[in-house]
Protein backbone atom coordinates (compact mmCIF):
# COMPACT_ATOMS: atom_id res chain seq x y z
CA UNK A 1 57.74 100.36 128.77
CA UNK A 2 58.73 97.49 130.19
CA UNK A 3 60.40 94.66 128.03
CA UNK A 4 59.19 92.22 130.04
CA UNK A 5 56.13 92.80 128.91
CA UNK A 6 56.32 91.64 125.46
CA UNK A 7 58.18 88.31 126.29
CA UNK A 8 55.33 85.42 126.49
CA UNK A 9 53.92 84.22 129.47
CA UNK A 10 56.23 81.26 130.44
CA UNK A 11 59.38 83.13 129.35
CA UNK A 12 61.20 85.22 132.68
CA UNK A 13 63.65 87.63 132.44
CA UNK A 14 66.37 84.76 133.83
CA UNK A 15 65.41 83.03 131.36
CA UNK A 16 66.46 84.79 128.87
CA UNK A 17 69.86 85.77 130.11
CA UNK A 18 70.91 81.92 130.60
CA UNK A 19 69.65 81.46 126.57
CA UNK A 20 71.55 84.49 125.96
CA UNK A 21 74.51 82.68 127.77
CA UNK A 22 73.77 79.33 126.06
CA UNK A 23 73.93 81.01 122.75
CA UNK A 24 76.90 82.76 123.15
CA UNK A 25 78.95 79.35 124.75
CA UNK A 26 77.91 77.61 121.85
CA UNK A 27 78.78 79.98 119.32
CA UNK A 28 82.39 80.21 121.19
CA UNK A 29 82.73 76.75 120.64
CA UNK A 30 81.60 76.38 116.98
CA UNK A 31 84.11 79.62 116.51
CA UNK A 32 86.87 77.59 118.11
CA UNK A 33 85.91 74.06 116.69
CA UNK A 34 86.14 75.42 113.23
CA UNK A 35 89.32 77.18 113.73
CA UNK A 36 91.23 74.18 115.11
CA UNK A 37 89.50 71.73 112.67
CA UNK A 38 91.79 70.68 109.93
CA UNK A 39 89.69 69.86 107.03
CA UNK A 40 90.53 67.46 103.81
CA UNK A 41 88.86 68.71 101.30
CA UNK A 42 91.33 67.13 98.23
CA UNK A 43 89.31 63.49 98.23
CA UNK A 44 86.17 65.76 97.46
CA UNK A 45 88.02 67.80 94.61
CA UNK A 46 90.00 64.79 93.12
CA UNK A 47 86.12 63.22 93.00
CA UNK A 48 84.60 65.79 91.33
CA UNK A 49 87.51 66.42 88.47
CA UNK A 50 87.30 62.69 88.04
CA UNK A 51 83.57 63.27 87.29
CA UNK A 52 84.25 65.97 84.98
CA UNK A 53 86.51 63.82 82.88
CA UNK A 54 84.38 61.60 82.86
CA UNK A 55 82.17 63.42 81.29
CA UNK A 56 84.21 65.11 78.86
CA UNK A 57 85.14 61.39 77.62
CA UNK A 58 81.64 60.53 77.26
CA UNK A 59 81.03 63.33 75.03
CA UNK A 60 84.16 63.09 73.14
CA UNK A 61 83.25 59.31 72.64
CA UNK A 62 79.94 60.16 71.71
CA UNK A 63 78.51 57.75 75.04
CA UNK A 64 75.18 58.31 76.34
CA UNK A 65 76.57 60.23 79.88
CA UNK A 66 73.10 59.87 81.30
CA UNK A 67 73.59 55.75 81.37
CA UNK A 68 75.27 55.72 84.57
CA UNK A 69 73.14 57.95 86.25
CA UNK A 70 69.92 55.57 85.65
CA UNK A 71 71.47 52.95 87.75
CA UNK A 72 71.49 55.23 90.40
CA UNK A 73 69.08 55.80 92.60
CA UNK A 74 68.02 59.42 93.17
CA UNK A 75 67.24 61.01 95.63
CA UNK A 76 64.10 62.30 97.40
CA UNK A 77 65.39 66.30 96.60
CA UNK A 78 66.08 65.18 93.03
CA UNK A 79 63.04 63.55 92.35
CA UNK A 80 61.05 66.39 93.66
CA UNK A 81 62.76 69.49 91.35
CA UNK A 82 62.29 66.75 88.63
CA UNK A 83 59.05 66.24 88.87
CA UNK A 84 58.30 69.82 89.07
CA UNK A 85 60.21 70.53 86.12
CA UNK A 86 62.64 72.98 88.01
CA UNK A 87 66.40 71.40 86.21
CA UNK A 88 65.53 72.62 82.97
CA UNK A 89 65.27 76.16 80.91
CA UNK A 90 67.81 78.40 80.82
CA UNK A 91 66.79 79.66 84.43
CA UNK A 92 68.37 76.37 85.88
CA UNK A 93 71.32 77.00 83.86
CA UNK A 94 72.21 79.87 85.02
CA UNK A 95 71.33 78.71 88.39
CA UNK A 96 73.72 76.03 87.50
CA UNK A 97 76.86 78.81 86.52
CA UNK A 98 76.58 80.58 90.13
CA UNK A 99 77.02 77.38 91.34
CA UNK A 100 79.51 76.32 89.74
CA UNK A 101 80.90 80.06 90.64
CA UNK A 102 80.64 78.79 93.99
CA UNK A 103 82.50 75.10 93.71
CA UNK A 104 79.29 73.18 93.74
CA UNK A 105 79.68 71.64 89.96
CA UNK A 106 77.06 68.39 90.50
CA UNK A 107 73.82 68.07 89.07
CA UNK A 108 72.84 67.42 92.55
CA UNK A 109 74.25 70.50 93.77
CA UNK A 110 71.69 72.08 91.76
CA UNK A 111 68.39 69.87 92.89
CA UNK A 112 69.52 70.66 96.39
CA UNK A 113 69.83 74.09 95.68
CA UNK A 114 66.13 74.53 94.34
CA UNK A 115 64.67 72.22 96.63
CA UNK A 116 66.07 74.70 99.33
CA UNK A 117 64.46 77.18 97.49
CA UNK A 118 61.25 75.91 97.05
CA UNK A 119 61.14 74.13 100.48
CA UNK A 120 62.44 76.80 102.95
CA UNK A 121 59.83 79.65 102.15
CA UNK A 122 56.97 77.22 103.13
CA UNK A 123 59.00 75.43 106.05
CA UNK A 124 59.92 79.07 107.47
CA UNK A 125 56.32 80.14 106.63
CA UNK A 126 54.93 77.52 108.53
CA UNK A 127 56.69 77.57 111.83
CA UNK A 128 55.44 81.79 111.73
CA UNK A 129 52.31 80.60 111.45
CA UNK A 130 52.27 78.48 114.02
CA UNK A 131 54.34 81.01 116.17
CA UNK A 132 53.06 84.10 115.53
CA UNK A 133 49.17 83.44 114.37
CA UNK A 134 48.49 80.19 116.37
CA UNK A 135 50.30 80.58 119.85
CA UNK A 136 50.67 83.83 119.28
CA UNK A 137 53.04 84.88 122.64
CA UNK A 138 52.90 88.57 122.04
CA UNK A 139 49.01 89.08 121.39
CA UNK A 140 49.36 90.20 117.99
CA UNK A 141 46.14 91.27 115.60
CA UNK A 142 45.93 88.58 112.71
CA UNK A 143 47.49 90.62 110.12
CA UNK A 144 51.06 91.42 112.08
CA UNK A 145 51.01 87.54 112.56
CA UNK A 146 50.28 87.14 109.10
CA UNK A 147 52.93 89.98 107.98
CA UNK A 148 55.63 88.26 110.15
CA UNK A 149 54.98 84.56 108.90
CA UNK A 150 55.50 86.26 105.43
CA UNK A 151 58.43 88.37 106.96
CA UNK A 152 59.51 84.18 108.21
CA UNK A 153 59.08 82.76 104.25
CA UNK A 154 60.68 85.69 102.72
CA UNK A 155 63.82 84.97 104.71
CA UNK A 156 63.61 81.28 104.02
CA UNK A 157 63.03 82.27 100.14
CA UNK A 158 66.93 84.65 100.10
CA UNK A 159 68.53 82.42 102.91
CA UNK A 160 69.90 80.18 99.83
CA UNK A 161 70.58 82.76 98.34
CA UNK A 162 72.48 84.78 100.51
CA UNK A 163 74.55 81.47 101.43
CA UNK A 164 75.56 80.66 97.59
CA UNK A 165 76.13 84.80 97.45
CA UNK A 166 78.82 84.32 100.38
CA UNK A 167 80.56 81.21 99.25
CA UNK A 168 81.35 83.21 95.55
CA UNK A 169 82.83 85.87 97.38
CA UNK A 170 84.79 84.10 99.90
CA UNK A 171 85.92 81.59 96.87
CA UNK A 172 86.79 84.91 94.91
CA UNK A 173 88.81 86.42 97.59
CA UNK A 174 91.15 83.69 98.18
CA UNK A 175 91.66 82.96 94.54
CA UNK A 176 92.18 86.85 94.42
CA UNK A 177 95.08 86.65 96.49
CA UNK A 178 96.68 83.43 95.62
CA UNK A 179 96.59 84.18 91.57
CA UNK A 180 99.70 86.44 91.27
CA UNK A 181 101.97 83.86 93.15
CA UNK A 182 100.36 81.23 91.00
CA UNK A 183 100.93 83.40 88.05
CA UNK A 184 104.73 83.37 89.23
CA UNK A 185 104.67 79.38 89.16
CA UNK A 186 103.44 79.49 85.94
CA UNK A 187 105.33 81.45 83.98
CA UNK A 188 108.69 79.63 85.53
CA UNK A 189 106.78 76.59 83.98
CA UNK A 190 106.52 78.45 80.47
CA UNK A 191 109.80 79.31 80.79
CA UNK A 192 111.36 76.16 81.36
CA UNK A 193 109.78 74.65 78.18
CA UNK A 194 106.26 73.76 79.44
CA UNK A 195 103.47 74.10 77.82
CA UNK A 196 100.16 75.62 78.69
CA UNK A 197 98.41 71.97 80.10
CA UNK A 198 101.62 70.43 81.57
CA UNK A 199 102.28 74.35 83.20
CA UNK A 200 98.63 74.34 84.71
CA UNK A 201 98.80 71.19 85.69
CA UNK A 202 102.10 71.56 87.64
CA UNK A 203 101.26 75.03 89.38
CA UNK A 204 97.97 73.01 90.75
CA UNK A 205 100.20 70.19 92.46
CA UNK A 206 102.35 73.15 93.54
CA UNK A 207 99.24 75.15 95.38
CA UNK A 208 96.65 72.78 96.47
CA UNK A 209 97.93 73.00 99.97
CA UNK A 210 97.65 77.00 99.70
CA UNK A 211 95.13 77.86 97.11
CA UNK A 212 92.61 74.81 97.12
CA UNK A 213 90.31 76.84 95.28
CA UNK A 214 92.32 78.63 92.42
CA UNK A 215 94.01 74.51 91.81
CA UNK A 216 90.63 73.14 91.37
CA UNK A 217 89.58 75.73 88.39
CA UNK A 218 93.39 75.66 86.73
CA UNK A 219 92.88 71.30 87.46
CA UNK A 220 89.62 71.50 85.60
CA UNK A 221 90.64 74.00 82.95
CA UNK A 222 93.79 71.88 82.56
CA UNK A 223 91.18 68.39 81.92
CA UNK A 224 88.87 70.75 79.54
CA UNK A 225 92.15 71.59 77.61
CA UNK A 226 92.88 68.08 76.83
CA UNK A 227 89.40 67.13 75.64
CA UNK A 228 87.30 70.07 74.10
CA UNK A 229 87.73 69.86 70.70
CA UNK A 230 88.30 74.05 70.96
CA UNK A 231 90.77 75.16 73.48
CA UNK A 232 88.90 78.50 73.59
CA UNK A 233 86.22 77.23 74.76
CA UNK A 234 88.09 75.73 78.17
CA UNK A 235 89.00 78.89 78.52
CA UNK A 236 85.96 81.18 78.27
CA UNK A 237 84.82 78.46 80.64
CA UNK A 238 87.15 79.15 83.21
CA UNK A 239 86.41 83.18 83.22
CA UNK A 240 82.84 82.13 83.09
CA UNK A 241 83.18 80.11 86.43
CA UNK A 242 85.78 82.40 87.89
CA UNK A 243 84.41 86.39 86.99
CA UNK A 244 86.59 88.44 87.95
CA UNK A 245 88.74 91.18 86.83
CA UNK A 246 92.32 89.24 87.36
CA UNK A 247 90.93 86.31 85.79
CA UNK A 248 89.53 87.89 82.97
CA UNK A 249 92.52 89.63 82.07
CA UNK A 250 94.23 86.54 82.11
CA UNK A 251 91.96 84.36 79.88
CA UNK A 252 91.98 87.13 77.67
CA UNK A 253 96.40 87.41 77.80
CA UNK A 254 95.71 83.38 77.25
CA UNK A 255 93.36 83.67 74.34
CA UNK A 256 95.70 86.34 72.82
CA UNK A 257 98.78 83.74 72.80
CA UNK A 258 96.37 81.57 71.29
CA UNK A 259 95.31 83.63 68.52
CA UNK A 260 98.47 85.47 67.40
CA UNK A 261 101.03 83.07 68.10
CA UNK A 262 102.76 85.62 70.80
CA UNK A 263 105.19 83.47 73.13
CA UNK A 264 103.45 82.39 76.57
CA UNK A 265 105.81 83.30 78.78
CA UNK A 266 106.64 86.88 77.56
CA UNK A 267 103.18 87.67 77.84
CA UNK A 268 102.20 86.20 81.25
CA UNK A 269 105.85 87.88 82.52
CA UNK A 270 104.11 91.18 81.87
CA UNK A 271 100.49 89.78 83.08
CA UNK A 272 102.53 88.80 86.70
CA UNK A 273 104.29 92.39 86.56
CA UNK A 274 101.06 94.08 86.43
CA UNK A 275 99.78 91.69 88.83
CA UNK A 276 102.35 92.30 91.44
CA UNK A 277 102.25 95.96 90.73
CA UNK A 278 98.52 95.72 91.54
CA UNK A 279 98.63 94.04 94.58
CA UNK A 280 101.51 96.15 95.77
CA UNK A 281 98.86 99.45 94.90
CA UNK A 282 96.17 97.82 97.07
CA UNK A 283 98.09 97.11 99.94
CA UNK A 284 99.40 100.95 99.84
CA UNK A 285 95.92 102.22 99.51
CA UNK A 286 94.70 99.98 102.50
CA UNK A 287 97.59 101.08 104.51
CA UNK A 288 96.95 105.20 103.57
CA UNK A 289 93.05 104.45 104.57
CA UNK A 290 94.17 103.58 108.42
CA UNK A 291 94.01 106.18 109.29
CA UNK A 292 90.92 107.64 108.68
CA UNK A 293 89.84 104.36 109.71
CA UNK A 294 91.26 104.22 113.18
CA UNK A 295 89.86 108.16 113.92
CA UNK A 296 86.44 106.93 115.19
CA UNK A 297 87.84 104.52 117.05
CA UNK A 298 90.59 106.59 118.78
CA UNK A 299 87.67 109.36 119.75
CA UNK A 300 85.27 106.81 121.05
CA UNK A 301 87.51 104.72 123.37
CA UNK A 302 90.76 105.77 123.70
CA UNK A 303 90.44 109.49 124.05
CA UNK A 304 88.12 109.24 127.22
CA UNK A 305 89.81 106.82 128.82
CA UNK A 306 92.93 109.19 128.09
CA UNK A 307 91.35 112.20 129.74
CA UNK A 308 90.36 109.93 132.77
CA UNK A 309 94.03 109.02 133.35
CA UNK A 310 95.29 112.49 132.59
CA UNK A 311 92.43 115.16 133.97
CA UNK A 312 90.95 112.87 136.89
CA UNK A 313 93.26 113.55 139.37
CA UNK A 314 93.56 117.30 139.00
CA UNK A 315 89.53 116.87 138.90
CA UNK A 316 89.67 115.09 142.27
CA UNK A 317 92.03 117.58 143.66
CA UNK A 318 90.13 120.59 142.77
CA UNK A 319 86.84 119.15 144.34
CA UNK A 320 88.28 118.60 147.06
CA UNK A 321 89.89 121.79 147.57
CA UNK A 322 86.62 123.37 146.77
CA UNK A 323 84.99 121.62 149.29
């Protein structure tokens, strides 16, 4: 069958090469534009900890926190979730904890977030319609137009969801790697008479060139210290918004010291042994995977080029002996 045969009407086979081409230039340059681009991104984070003391010191102070939020005005996204009663129920609160999982901490974070929800299934849905049932290029019956305009909102319904999926686990990896070495900082801190605020807050002006991510949670953990009335609660917050096994181990080390009085920096000495120990293990068992790893490769394209080099000749020879 000919594949020209299911393109629409006005569409050549030309024509799709050069958008083929025109695709694949711009990706190039979005690849390369985002590599060279230096970004800021500490004016954003030294905004949003400023909110979240803010806040803190409106609850502590027992201040309505909501009375600087009516002077401003809100906007179209917000009103909308509001109005459909979307920000509240424990639903939106959890919505609002895989957020914050992913660095988005605002309460407009999380109206953007459902409105994307709510608003890409029908925008996606829509333009199928209109493609596939309507102009319909490829002379589809009315139920394959139908199934592919709900193919269309389906992917608009887990698009936001697949993006907030791939921001946790790119915000989890780097924090993955940068903890042990900011474990390192802070037990020098402990050990040179710091304690557990002044340590965080010191290891976070130390790494927030290198570790952006893991000084934002230890700069809002460090805030949460200083004005929840419990400091176990600052720090079931931070495993809660960073959930994962490192992490975890090391609230629970914190809550520990806490609890039974056991020096700081004895026990997050041992914590950054077993951390080091760890990471050492992983790199060892990525380095005895290679190569298992590098077998397919080696049989698919450097084997036959190999034989090429090494068998063609005595090929060519022998043909033309033969002949």
């Amino acid at each position: 069958m000919d594949i020209t045969t299911l393109l629409p009407a006005w569409m050549k086979s030309e024509d799709i090469l050069a958008l083929i081409a025109g695709g694949a230039a711009f990706v190039s340059f979005l690849l390369i534009w985002n590599a060279l681009l230096v970004k800021d991104t500490l004016p954003e984070r030294i905004k949003g900890l400023d909110n979240r003391r803010k806040e803190l010191r409106d609850e502590i102070t027992k201040k309505n926190p909501q009375r600087s939020n009516l002077v401003k005005k809100e906007s179209f996204m917000h009103r909308t979730v509001k109005k459909l009663q979307l920000m509240k129920g424990e639903r939106a609160k959890g919505i609002s904890a895989h957020l914050a999982q992913g660095g988005w901490r605002s309460k407009e974070a999380l109206a953007t977030y459902l409105f994307a929800r709510i608003s890409l299934p029908i925008l996606f849905g829509g333009l199928g319609m209109l493609y596939f049932m309507v102009k319909n290029p490829f002379d589809w019956p009315l139920m394959a137009g139908f199934l592919a305009s709900a193919g269309a909102a389906f992917v608009g319904y887990m698009l936001p969801r697949i993006i907030l999926k791939n921001q946790i686990s790119k915000r989890y990896t780097a924090m993955r790697k940068s903890l042990p070495d900011a474990l390192d900082l802070l037990v020098i801190c402990t050990e040179a008479g710091l304690n557990l605020d002044s340590g965080l807050d010191r290891v976070c002006k130390e790494i927030t060139n290198s570790s952006p991510e893991l000084a934002d949670e230890f700069a809002l953990t460090s805030i949460e210290l200083g004005f929840l009335p419990e400091r176990k609660e600052a720090l079931m917050n931070l495993a809660a918004r960073v959930d994962f096994l490192s992490m975890n181990t090391l609230v629970n080390t914190l809550l520990q010291t806490e609890k039974y009085g056991t020096p700081l920096a004895v026990a997050l000495r041992v914590l950054s042994a077993e951390m080091r120990d760890e990471r050492l293990m992983k790199a060892e068992e990525k380095a005895a995977r290679l190569p298992a790893i590098m077998t397919v490769p080696m049989i698919v394209f450097i084997l036959p080029a190999l034989f090429i080099v090494l068998i063609g000749p005595a090929v060519l020879k022998a043909l033309d002996a033969f002949s």
